[in-house]
C-alpha atoms as a PDB file:
ATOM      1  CA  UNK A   1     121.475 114.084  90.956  1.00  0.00           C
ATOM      2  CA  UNK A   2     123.447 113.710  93.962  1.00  0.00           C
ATOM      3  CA  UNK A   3     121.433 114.590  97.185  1.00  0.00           C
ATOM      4  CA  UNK A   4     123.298 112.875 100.377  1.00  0.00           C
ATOM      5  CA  UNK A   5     126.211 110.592 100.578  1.00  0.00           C
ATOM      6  CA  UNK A   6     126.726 108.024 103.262  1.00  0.00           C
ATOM      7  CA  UNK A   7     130.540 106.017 104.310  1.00  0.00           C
ATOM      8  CA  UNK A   8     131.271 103.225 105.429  1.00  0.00           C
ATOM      9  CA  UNK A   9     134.725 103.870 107.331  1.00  0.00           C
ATOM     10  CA  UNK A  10     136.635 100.682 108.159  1.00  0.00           C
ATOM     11  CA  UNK A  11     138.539 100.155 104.614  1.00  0.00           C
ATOM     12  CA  UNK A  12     136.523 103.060 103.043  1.00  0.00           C
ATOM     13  CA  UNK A  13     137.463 105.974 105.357  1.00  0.00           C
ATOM     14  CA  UNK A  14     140.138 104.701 107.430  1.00  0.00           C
ATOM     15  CA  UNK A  15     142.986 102.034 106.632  1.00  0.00           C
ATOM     16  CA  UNK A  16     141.894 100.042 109.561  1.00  0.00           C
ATOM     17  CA  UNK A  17     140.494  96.526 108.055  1.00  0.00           C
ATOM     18  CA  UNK A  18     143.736  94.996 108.905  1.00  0.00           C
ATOM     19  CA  UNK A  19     143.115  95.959 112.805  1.00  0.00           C
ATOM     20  CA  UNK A  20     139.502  94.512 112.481  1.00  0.00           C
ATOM     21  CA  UNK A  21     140.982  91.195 110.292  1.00  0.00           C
ATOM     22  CA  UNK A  22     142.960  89.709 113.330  1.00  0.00           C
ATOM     23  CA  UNK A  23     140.996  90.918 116.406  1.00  0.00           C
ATOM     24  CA  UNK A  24     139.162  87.925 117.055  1.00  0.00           C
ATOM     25  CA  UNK A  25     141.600  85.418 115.613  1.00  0.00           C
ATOM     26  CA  UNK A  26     144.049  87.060 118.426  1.00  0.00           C
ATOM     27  CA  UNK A  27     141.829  87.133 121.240  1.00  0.00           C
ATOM     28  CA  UNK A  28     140.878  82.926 120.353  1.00  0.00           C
ATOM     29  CA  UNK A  29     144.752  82.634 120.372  1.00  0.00           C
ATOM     30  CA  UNK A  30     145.043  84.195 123.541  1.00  0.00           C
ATOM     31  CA  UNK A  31     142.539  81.999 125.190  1.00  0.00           C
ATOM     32  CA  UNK A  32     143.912  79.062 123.850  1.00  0.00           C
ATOM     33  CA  UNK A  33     141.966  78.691 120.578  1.00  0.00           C
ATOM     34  CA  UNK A  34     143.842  77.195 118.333  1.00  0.00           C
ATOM     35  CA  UNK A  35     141.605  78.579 115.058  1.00  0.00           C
ATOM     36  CA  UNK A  36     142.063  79.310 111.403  1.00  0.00           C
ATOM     37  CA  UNK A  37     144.117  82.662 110.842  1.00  0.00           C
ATOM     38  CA  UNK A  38     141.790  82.985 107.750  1.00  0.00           C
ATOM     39  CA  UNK A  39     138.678  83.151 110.413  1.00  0.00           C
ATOM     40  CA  UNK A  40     139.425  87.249 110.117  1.00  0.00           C
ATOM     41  CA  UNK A  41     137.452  86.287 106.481  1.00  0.00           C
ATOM     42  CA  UNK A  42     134.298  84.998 108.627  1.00  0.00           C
ATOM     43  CA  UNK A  43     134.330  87.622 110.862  1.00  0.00           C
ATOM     44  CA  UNK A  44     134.834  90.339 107.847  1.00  0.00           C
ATOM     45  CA  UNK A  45     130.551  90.992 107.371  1.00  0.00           C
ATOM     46  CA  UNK A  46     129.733  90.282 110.959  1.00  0.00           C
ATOM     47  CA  UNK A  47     128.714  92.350 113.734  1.00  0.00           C
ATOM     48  CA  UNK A  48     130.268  92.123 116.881  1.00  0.00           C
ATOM     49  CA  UNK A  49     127.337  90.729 118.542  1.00  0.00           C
ATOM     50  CA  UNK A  50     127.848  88.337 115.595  1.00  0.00           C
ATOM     51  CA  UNK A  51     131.016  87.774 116.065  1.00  0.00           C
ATOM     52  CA  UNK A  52     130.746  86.662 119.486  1.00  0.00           C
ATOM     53  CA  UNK A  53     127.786  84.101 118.479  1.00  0.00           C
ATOM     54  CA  UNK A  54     129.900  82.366 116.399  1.00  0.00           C
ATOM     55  CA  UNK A  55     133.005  82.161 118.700  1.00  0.00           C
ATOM     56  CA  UNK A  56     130.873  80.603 120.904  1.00  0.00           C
ATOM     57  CA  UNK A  57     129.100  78.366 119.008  1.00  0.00           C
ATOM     58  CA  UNK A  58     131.698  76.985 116.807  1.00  0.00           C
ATOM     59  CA  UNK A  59     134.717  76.805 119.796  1.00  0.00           C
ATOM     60  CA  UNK A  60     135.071  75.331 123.328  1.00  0.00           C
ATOM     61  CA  UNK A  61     134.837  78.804 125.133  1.00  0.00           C
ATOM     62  CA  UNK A  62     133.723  79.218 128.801  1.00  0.00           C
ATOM     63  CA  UNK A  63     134.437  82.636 128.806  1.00  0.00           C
ATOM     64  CA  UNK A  64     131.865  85.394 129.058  1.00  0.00           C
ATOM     65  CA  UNK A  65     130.414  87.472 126.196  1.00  0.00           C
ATOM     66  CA  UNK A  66     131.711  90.483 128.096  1.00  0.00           C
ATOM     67  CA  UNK A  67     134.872  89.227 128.183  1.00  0.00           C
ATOM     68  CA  UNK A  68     134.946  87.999 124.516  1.00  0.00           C
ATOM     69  CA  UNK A  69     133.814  91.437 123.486  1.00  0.00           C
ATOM     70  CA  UNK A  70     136.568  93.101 125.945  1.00  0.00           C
ATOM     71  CA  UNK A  71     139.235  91.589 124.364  1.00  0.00           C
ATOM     72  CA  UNK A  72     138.356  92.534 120.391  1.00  0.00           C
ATOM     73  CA  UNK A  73     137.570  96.320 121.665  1.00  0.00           C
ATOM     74  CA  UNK A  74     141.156  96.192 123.864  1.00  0.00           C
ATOM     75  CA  UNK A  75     142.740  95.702 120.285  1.00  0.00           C
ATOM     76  CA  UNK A  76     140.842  98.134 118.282  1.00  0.00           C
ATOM     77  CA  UNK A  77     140.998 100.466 120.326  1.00  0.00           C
ATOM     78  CA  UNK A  78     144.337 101.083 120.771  1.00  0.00           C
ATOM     79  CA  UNK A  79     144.860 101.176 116.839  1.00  0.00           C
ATOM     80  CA  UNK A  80     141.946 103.782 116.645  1.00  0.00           C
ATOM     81  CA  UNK A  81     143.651 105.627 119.258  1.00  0.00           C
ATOM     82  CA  UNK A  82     147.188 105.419 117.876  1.00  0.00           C
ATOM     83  CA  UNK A  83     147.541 104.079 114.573  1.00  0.00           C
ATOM     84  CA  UNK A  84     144.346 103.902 112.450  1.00  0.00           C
ATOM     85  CA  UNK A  85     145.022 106.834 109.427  1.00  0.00           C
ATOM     86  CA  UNK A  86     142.774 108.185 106.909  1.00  0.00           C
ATOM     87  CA  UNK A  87     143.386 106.828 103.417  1.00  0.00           C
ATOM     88  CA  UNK A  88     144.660 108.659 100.725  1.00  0.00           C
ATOM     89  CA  UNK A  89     142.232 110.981  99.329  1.00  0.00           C
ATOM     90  CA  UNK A  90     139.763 111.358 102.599  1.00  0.00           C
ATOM     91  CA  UNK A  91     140.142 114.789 102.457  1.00  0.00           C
ATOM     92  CA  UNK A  92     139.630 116.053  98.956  1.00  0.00           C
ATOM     93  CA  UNK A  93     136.755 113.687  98.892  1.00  0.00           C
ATOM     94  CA  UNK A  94     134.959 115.420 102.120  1.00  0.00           C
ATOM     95  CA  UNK A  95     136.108 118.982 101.631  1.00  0.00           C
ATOM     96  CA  UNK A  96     134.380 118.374  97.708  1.00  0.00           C
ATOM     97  CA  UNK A  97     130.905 117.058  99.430  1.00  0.00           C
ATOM     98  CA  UNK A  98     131.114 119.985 102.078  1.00  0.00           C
ATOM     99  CA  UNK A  99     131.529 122.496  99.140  1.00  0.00           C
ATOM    100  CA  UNK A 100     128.629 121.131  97.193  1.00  0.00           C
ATOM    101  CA  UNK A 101     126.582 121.018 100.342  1.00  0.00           C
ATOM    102  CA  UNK A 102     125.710 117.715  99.592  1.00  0.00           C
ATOM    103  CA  UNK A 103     125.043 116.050 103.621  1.00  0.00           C
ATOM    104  CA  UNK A 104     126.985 113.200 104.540  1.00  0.00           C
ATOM    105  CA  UNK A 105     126.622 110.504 107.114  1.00  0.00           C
ATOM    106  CA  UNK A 106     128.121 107.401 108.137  1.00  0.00           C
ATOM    107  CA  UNK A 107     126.619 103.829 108.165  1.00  0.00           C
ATOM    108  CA  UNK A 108     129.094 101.031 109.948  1.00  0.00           C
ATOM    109  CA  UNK A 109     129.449  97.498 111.602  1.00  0.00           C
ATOM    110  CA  UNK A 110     131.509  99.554 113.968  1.00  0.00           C
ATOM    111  CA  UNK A 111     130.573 100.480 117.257  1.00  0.00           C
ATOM    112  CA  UNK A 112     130.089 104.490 118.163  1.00  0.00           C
ATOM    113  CA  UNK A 113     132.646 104.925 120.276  1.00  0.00           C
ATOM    114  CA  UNK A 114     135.155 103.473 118.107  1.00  0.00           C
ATOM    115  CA  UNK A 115     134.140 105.532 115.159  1.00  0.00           C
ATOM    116  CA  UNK A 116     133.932 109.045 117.067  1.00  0.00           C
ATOM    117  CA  UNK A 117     137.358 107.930 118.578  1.00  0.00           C
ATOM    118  CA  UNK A 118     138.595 107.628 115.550  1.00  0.00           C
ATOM    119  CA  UNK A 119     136.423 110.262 113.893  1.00  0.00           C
ATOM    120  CA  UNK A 120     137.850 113.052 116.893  1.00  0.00           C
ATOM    121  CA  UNK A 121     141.566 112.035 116.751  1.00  0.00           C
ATOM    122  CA  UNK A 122     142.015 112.822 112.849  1.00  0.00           C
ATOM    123  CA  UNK A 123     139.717 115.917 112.637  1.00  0.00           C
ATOM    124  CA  UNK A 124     137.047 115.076 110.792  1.00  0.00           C
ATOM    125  CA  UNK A 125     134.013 114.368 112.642  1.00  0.00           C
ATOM    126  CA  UNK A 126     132.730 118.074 111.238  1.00  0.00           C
ATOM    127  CA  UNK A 127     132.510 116.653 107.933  1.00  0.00           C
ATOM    128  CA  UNK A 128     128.796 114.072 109.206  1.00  0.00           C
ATOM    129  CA  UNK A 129     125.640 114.652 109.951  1.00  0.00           C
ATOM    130  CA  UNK A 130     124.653 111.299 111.454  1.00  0.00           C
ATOM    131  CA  UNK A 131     126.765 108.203 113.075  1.00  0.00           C
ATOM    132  CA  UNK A 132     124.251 104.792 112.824  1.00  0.00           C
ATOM    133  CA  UNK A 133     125.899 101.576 113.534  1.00  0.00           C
ATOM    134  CA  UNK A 134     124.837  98.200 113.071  1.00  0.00           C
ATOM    135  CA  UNK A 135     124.990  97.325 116.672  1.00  0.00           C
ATOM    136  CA  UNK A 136     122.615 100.198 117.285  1.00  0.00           C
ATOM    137  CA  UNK A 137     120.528  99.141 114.645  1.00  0.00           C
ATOM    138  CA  UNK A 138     120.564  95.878 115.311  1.00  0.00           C
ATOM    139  CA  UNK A 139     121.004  94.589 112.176  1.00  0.00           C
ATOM    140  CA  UNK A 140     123.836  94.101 109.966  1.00  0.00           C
ATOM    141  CA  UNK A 141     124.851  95.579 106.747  1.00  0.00           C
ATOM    142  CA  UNK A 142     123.156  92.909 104.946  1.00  0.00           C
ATOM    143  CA  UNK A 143     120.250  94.565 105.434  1.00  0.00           C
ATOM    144  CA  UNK A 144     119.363  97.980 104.277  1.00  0.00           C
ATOM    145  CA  UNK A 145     117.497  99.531 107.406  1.00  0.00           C
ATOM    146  CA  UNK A 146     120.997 101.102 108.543  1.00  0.00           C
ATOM    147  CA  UNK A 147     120.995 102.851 105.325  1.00  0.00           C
ATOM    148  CA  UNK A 148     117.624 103.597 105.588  1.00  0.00           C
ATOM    149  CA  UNK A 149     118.185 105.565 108.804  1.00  0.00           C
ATOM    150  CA  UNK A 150     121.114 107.146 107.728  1.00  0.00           C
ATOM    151  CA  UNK A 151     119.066 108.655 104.842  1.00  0.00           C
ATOM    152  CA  UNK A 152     116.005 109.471 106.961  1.00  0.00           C
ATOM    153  CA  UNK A 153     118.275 111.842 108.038  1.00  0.00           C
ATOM    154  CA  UNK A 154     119.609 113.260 105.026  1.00  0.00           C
ATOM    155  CA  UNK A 155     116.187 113.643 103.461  1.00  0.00           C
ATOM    156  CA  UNK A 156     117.152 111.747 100.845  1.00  0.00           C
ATOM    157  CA  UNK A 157     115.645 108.708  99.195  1.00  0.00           C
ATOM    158  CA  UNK A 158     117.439 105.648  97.895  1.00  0.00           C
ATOM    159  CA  UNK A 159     118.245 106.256  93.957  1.00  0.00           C
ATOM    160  CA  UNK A 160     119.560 109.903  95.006  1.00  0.00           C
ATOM    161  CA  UNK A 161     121.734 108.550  98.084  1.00  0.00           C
ATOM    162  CA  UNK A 162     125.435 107.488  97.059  1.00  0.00           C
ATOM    163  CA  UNK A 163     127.312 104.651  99.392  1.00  0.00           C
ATOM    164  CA  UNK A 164     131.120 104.838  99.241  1.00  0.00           C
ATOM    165  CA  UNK A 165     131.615 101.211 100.532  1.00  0.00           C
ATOM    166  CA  UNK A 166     134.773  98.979 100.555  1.00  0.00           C
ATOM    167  CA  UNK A 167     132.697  95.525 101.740  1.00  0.00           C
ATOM    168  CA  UNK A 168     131.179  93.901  98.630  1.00  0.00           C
ATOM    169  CA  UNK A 169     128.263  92.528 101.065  1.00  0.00           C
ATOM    170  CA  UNK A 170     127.438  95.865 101.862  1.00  0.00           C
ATOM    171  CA  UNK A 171     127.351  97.295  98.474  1.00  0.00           C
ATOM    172  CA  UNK A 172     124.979  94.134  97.226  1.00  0.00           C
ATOM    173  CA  UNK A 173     122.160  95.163 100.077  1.00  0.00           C
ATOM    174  CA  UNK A 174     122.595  98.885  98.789  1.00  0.00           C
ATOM    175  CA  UNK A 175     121.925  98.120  95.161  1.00  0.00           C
ATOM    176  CA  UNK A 176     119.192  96.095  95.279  1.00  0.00           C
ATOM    177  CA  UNK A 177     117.704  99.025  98.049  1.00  0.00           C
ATOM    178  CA  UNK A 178     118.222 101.033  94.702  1.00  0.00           C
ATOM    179  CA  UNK A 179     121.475 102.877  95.749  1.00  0.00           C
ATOM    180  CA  UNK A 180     124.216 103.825  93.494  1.00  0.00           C
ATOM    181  CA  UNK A 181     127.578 102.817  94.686  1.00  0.00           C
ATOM    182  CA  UNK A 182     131.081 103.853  94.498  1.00  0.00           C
ATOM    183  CA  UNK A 183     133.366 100.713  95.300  1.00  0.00           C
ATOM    184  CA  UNK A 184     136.932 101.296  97.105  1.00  0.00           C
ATOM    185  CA  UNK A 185     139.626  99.116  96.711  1.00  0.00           C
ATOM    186  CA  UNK A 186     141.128  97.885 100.209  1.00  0.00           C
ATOM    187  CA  UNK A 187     143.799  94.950 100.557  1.00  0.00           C
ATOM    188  CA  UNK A 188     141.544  92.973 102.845  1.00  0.00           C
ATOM    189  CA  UNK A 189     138.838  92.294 100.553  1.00  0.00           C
ATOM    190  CA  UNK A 190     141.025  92.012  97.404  1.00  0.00           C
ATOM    191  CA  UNK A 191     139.755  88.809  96.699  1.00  0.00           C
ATOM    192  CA  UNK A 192     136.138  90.064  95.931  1.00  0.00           C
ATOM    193  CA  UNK A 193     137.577  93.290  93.925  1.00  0.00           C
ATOM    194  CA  UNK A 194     136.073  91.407  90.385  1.00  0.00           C
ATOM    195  CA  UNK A 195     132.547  90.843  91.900  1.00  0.00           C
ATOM    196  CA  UNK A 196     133.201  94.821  93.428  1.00  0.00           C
ATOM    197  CA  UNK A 197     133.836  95.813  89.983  1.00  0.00           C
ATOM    198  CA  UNK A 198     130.879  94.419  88.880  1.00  0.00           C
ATOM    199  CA  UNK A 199     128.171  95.743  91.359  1.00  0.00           C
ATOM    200  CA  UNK A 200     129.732  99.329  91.920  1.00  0.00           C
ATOM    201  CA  UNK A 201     128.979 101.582  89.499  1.00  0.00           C
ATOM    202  CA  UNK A 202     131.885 103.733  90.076  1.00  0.00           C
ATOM    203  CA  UNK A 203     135.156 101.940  91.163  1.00  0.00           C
ATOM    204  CA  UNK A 204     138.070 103.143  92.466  1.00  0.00           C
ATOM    205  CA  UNK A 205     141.748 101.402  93.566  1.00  0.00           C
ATOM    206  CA  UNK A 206     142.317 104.681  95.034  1.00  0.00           C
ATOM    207  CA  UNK A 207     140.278 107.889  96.278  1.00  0.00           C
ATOM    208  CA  UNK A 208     142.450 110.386  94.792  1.00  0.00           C
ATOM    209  CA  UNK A 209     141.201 108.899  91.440  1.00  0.00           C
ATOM    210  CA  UNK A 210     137.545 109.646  91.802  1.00  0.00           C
ATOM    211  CA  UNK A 211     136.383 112.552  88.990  1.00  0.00           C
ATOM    212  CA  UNK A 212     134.370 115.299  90.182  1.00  0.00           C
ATOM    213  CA  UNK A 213     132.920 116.926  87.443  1.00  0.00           C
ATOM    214  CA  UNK A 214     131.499 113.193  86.150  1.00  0.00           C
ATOM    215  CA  UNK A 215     130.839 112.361  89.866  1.00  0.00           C
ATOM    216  CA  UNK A 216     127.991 115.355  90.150  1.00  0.00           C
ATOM    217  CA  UNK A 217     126.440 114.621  86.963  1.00  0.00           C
ATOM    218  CA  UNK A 218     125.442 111.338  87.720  1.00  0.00           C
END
């Protein structure tokens, strides 16, 4: 029986993975990096702190952390603030879970003020219960203490707890926490949709797909 649900909400929530993808790629460009457009795959299961780490130990960079994590924010940012939308089926999905009275909270490599940007400027930061971030937990979704928290919460314990997730290294940690997952397609991490298909154990190319009525007897 379904008890809580928890989101990821880059690629699960919001269309924003493409944002996220070229961040740090640009801001290496911009400082006259000359790196690997494919380094937005790196980057993907990182958090920033992470990110940063391995800009500076894998380039020639004598610029600041600060600065480093300046620049990536300065991008995102402005998407969340201007172009970031909800993909298609957000809202059935959340006004379903709010009718069941089923809580709902977020878990993300995102930092807070990105997410309740985001969360504020397309109405539906009503919808959670609870915001925990990786960077707050200090640890990244590779590791299931974030989800841990985010059920603490909820009241809910792992085999009860659904994870709508988009990042395949995010739903691997959830499983073997004992989590049941539903997998969401996104464009950035097409190449892992086969290994998604396998580990989810409800998949879906697009929200507006997911069943209800077979949803809520699992």
């Amino acid at each position: 029986m379904i008890k809580g649900v928890i989101f990821d909400v880059d690629g699960t929530l919001f269309d924003s993975m493409g944002a996220w993808h070229d961040s740090g790629y640009n801001v290496l460009k911009s400082i006259g990096i000359d790196a690997d457009n494919g380094i937005g795959d790196i980057f993907f299961s990182m958090t920033m702190d992470e990110v940063i780490d391995y800009m500076q130990e894998h380039f020639p960079i004598n610029k600041s952390r600060e600065f480093l994590r300046k620049g990536i924010h300065d991008q995102v940012e402005y998407a969340y603030r201007n172009e970031i939308e909800l993909k298609p089926g957000v809202m059935q999905i959340l006004d379903w879970i709010r009718d069941q009275k089923i809580p709902a909270t977020i878990a993300t490599s995102t930092d807070r003020f990105l997410i309740e940007i985001g969360l504020e400027r397309l109405g539906i930061e009503k919808y959670f219960d609870g915001i925990y971030t990786a960077t707050e937990v200090g640890k990244s979704k590779n590791h299931p203490d974030i989800f841990q928290l985010a059920m603490d919460k909820m009241g809910t314990k792992p085999g009860e707890t659904w994870l709508f997730e988009d990042g395949l290294y995010s739903m691997i940690t959830a499983k073997a926490y004992g989590m049941p997952v539903v997998g969401v397609y996104d464009k950035v991490s097409h190449d892992d949709q086969e290994a998604i298909k396998q580990v989810a154990d409800i998949y879906l190319e697009d929200l507006r797909d997911l069943d209800f009525e077979d949803f809520l007897r699992r």
